[in-house]
N, C-alpha and C. Protein backbone atom coordinates (compact mmCIF):
# COMPACT_ATOMS: atom_id res chain seq x y z
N UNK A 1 -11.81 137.06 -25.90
CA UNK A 1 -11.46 135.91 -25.11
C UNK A 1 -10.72 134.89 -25.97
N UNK A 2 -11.49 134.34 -26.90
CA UNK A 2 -10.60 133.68 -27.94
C UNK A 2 -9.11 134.22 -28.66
N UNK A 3 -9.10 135.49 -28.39
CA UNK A 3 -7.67 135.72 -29.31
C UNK A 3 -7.02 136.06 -28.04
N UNK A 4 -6.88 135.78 -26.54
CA UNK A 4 -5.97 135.71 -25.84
C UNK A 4 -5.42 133.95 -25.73
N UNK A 5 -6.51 133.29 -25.66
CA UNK A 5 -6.39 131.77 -25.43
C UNK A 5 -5.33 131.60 -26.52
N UNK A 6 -5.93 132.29 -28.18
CA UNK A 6 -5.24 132.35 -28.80
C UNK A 6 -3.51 132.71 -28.40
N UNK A 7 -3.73 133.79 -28.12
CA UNK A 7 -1.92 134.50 -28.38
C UNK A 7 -1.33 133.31 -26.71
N UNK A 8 -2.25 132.78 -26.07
CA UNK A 8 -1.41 132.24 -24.82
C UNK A 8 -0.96 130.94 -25.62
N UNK A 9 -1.74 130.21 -25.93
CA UNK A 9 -1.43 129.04 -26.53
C UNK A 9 -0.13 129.24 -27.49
N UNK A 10 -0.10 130.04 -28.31
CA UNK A 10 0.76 130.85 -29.53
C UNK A 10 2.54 130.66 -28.25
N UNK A 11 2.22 131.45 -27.57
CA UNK A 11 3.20 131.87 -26.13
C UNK A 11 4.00 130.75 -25.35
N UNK A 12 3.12 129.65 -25.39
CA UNK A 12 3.92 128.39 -24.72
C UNK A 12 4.11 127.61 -25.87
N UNK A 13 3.69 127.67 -26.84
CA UNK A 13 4.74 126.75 -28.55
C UNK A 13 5.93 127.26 -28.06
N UNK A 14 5.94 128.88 -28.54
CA UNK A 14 6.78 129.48 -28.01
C UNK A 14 8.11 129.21 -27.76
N UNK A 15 7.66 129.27 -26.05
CA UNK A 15 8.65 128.72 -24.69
C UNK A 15 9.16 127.05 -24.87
N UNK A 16 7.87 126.30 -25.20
CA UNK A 16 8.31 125.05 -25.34
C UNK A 16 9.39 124.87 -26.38
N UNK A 17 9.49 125.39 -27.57
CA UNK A 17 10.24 125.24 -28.95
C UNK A 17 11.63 125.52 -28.40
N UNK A 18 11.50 127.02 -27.79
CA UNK A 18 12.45 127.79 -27.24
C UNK A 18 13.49 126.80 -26.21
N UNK A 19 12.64 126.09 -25.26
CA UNK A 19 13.37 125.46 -24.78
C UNK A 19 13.92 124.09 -25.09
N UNK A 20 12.96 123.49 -26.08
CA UNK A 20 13.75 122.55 -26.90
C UNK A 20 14.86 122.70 -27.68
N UNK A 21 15.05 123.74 -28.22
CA UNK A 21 16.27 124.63 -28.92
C UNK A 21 17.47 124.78 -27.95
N UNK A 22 17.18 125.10 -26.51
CA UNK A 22 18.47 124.88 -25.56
C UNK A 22 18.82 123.90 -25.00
N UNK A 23 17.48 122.72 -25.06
CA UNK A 23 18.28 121.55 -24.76
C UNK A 23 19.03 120.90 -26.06
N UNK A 24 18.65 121.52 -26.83
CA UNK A 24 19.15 120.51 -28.13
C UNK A 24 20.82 121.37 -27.95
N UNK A 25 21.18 122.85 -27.88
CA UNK A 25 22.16 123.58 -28.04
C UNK A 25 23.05 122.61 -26.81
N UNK A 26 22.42 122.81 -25.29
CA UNK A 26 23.44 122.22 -24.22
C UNK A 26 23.84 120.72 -24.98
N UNK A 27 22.95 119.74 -25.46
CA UNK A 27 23.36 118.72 -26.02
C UNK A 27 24.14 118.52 -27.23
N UNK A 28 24.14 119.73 -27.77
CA UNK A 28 25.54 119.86 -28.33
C UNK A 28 26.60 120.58 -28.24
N UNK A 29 26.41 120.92 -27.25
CA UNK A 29 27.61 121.70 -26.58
C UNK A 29 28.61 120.64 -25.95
N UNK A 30 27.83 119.76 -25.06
CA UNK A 30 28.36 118.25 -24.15
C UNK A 30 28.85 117.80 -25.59
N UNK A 31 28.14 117.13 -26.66
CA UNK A 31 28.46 116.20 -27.60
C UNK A 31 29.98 117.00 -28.25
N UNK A 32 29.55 118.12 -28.40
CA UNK A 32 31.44 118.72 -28.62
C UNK A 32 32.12 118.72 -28.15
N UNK A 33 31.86 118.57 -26.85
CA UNK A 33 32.85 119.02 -25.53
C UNK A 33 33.83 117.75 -25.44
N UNK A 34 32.73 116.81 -25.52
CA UNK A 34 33.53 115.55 -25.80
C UNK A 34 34.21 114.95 -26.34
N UNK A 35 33.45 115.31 -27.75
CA UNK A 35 34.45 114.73 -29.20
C UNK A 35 35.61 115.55 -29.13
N UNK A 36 36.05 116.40 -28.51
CA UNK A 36 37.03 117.57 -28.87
C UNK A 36 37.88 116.90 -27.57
N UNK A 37 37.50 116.55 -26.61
CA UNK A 37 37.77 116.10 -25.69
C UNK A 37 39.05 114.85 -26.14
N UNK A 38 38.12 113.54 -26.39
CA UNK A 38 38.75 112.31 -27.60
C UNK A 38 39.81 113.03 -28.18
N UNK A 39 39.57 113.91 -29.35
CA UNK A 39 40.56 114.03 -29.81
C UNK A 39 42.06 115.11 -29.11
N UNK A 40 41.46 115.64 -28.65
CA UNK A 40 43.16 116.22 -27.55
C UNK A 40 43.96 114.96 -27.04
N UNK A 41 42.98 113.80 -26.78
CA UNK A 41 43.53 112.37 -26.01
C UNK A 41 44.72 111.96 -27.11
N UNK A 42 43.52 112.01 -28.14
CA UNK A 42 44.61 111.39 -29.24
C UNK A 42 45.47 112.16 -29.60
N UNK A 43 45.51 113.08 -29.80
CA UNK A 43 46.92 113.92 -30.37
C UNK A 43 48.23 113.84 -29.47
N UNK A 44 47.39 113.69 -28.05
CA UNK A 44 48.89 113.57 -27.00
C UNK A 44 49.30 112.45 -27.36
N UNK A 45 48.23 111.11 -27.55
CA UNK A 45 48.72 109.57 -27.63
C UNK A 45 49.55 109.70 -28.61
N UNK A 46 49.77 110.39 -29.86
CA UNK A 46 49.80 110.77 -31.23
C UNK A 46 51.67 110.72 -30.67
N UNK A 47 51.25 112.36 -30.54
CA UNK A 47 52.92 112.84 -30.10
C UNK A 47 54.01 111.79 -29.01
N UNK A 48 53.40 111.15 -28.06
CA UNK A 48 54.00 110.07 -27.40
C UNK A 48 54.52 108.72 -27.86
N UNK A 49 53.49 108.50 -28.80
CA UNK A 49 54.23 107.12 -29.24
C UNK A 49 54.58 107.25 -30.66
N UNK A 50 54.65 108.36 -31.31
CA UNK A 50 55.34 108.49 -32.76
C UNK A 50 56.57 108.44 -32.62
N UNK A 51 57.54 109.43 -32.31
CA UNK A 51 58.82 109.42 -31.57
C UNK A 51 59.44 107.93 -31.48
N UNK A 52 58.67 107.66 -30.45
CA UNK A 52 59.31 105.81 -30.06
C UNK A 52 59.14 104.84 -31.45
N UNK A 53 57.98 104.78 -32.23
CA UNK A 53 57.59 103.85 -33.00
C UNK A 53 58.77 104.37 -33.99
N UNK A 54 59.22 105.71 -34.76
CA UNK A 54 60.16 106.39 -35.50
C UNK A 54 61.59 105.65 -35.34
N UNK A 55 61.87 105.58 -33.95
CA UNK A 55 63.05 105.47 -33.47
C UNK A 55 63.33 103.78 -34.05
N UNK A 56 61.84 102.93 -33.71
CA UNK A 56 62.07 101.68 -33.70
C UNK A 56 62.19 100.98 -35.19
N UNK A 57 61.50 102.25 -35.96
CA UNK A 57 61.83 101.99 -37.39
C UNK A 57 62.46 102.50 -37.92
N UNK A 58 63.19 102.95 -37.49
CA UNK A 58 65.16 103.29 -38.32
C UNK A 58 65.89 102.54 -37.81
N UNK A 59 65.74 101.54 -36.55
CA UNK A 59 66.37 100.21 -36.78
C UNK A 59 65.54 98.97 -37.71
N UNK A 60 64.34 99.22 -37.85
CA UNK A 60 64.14 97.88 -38.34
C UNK A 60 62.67 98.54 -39.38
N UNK A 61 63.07 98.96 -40.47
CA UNK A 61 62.30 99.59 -41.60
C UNK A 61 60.99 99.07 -42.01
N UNK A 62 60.77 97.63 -41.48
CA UNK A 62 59.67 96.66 -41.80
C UNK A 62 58.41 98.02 -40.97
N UNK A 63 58.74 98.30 -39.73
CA UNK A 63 57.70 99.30 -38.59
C UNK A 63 57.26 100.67 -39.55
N UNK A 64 57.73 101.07 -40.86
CA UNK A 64 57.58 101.93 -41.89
C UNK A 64 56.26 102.39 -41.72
N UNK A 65 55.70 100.87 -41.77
CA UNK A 65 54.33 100.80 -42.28
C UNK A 65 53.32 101.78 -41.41
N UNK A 66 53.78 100.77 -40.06
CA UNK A 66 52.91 101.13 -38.51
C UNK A 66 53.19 102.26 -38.55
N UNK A 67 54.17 103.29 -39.06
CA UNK A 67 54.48 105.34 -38.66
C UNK A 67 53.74 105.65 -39.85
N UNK A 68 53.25 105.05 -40.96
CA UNK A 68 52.13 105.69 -41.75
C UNK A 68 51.50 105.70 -41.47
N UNK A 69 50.75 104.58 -40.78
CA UNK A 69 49.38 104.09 -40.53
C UNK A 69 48.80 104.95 -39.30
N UNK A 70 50.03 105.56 -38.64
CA UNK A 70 49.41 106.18 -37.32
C UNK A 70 49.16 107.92 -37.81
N UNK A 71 50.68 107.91 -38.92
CA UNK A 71 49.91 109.20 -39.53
C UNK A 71 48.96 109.35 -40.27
N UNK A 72 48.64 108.48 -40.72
CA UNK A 72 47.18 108.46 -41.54
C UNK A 72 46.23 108.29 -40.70
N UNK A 73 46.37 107.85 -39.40
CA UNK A 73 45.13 107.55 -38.68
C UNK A 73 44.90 108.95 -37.83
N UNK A 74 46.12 110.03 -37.66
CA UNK A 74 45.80 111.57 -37.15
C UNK A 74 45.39 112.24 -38.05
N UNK A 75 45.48 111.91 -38.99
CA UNK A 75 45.54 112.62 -40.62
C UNK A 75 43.94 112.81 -40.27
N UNK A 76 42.94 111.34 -40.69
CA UNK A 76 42.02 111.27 -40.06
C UNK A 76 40.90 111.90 -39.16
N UNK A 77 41.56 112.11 -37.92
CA UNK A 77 41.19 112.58 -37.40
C UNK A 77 40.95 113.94 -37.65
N UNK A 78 41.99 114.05 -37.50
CA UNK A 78 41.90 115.71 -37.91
C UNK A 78 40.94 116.67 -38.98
N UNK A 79 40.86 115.79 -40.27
CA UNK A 79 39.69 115.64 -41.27
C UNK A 79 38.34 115.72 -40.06
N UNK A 80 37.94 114.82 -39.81
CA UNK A 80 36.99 114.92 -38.97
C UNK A 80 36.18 115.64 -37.79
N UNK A 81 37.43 116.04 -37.17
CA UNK A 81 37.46 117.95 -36.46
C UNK A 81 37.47 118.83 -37.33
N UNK A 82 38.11 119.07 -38.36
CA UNK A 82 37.62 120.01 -39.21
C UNK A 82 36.53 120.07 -40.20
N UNK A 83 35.31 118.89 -40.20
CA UNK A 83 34.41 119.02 -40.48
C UNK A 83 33.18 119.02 -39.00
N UNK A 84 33.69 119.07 -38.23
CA UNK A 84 32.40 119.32 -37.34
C UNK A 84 32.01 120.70 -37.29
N UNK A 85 30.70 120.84 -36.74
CA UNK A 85 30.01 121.93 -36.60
C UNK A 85 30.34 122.31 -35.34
N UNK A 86 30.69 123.25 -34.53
CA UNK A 86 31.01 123.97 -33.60
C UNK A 86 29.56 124.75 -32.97
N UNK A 87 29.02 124.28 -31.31
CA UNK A 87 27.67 125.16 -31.31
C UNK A 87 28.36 126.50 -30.77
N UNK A 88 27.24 127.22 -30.57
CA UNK A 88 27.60 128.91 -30.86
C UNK A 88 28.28 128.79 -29.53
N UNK A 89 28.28 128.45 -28.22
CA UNK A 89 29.39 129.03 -27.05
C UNK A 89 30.97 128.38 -27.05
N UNK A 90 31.04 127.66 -27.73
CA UNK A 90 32.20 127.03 -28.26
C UNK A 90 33.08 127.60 -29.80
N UNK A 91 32.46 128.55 -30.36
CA UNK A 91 33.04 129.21 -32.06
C UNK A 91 34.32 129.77 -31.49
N UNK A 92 34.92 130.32 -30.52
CA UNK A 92 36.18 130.89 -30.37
C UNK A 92 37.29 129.43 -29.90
N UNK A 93 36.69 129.04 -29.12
CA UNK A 93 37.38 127.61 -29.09
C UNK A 93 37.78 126.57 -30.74
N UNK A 94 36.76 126.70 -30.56
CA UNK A 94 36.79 125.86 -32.36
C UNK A 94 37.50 126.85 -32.99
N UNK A 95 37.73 128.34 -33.18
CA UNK A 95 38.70 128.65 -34.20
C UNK A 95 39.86 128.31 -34.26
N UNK A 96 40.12 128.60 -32.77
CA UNK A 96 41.42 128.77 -32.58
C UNK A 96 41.72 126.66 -32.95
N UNK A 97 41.06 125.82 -32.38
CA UNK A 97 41.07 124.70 -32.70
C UNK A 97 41.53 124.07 -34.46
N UNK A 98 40.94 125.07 -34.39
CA UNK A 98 41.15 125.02 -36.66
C UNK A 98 42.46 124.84 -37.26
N UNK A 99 42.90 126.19 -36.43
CA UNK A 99 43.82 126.94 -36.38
C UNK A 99 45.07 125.59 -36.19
N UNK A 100 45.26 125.14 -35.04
CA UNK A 100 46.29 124.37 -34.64
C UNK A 100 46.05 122.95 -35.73
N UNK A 101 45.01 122.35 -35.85
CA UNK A 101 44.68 121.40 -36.51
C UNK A 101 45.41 121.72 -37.91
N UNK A 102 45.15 122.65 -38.63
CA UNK A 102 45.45 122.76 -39.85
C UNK A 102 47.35 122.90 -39.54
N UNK A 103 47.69 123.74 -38.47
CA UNK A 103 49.51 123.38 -37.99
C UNK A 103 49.82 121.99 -38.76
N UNK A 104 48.82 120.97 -37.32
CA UNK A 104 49.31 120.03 -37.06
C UNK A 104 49.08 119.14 -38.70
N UNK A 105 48.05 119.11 -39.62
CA UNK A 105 48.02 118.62 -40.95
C UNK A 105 49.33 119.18 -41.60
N UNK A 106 49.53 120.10 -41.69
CA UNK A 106 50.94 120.47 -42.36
C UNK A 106 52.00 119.92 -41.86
N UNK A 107 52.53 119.44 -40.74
CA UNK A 107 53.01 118.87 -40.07
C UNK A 107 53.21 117.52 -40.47
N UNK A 108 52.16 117.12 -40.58
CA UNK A 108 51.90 115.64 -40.28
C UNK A 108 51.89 115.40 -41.92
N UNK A 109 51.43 115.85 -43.03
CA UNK A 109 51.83 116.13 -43.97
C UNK A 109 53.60 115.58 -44.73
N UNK A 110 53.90 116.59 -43.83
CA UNK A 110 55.80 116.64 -43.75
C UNK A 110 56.35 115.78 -43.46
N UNK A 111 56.17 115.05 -42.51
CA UNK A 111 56.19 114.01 -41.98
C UNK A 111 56.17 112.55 -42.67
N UNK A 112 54.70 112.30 -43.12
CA UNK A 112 54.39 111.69 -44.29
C UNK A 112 55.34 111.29 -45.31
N UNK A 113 55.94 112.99 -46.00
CA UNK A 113 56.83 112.69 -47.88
C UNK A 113 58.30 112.16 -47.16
N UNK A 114 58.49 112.60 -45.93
CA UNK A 114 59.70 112.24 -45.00
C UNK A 114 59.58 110.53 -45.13
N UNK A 115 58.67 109.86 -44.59
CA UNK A 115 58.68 108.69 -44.24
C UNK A 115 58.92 107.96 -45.37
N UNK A 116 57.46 108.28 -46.48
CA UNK A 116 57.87 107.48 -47.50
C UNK A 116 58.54 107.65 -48.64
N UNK A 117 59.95 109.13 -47.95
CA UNK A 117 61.10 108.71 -48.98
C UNK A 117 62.03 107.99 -48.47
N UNK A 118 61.85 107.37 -47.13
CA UNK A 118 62.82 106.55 -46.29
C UNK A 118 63.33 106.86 -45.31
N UNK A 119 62.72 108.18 -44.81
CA UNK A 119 63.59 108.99 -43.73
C UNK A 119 62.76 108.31 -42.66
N UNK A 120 63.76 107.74 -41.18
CA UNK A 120 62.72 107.11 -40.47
C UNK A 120 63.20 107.51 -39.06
N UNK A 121 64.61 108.98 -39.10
CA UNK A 121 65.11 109.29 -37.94
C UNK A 121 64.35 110.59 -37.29
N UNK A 122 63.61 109.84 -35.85
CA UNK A 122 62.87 111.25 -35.33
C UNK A 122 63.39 112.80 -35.32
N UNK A 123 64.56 112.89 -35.40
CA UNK A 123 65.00 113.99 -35.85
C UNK A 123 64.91 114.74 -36.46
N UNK A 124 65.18 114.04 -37.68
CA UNK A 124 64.68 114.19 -38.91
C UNK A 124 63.41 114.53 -39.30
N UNK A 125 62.83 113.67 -39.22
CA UNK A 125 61.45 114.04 -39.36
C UNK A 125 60.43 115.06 -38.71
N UNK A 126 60.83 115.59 -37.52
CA UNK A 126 60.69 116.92 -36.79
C UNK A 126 61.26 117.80 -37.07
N UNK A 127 62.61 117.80 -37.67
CA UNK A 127 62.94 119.27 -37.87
C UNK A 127 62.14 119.76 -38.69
N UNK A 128 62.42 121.08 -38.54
CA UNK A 128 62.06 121.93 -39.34
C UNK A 128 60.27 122.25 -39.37
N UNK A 129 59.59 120.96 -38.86
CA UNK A 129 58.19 121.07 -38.41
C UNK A 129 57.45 121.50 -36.93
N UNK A 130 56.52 121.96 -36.99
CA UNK A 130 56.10 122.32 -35.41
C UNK A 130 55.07 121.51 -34.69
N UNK A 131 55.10 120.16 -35.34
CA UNK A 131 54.50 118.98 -35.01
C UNK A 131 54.30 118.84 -33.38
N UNK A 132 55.43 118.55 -32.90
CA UNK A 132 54.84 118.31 -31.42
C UNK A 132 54.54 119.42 -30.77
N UNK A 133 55.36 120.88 -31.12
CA UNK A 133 54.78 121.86 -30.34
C UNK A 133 53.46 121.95 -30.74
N UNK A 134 52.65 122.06 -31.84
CA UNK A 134 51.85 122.12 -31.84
C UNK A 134 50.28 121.23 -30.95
N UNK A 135 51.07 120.08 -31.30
CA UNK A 135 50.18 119.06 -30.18
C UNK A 135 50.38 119.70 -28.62
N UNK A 136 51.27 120.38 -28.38
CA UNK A 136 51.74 120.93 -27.08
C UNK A 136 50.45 121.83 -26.70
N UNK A 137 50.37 123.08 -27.69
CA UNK A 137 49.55 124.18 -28.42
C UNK A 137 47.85 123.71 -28.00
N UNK A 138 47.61 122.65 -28.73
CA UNK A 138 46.33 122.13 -28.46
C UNK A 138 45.80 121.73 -27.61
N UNK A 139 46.72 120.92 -26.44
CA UNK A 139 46.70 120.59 -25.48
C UNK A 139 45.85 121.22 -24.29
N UNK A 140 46.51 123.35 -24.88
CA UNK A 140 46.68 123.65 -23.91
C UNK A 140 44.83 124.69 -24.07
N UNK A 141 44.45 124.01 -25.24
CA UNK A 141 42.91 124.45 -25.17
C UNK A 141 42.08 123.49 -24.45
N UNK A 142 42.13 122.33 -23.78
CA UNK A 142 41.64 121.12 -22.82
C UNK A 142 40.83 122.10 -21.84
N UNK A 143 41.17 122.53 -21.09
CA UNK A 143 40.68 123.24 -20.31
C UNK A 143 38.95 123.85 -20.58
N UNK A 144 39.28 124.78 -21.95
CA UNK A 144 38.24 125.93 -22.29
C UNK A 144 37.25 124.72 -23.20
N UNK A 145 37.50 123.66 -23.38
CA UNK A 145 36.96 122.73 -24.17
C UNK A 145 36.70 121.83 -23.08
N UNK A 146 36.73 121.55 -21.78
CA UNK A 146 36.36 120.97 -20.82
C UNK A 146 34.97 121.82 -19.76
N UNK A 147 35.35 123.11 -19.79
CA UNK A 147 34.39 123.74 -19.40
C UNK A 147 33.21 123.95 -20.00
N UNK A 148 33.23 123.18 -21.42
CA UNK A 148 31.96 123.61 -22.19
C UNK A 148 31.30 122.65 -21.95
N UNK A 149 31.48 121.25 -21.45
CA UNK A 149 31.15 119.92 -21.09
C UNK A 149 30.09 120.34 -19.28
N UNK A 150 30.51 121.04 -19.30
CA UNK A 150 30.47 121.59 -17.61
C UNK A 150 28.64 122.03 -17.58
């Protein structure tokens, strides 16, 4: 009698642990879903107003500053997605996520030795990089990174 009370009691730690373990997993599944979420926001905000701010500082070089500061502030980011932990129904999402992130650092990178050798024509500073396609690229994981929120 005692070593069933035993193994029942043993049985609902168990279940209880067990299910604390999936609420903790769904709650980080949402908490990724989100942060990953934020940052797709920003990369579009990223690609939209770099272009314009570029344009506005090859007329007037003083704005230099503000096209570092925004690449340093994706730079950032991006650091920060590539140190999060990914929970387990989200690891194919997050690779491929890696994947474009590290694009878009090389990119943004390029961008960067561009600016502060004086180059301040969007043209310029895109060629030859896959900067916005790539933000394009990432974009187009919103979806499979929205359903994990779900």
């Amino acid at each position: 009698m005692m070593m069933k009370k035993a193994a029942a009691a043993f049985g609902l730690s168990v279940l209880l642990l067990s299910g604390c373990s999936l609420v903790d997993e769904a709650n980080n599944t949402l908490t990724y879903a989100t942060d990953m979420t934020e940052f797709l926001n920003e990369t579009q905000q990223f690609a939209s107003e770099v272009p314009a701010l570029l344009e506005n500082a090859a007329s007037n070089p003083s704005l230099a500053a503000d096209v570092e500061a925004q690449l340093e502030n994706m730079q950032q980011q991006i650091n920060d997605v590539q140190q999060m932990d990914a929970p387990v129904i989200a690891e194919g999402v997050h690779s491929r996520l890696l994947d474009y992130s590290t694009q878009l650092e090389e990119g943004i990178q390029e961008a960067m030795s561009k600016v502060e050798s004086g180059v301040l024509d969007p043209a310029a500073i895109f060629e030859n990089t896959d900067l916005l396609q790539t933000v394009q690229e990432l974009q187009e994981l919103r979806n499979s990174i929205e359903q994990l929120g779900q």
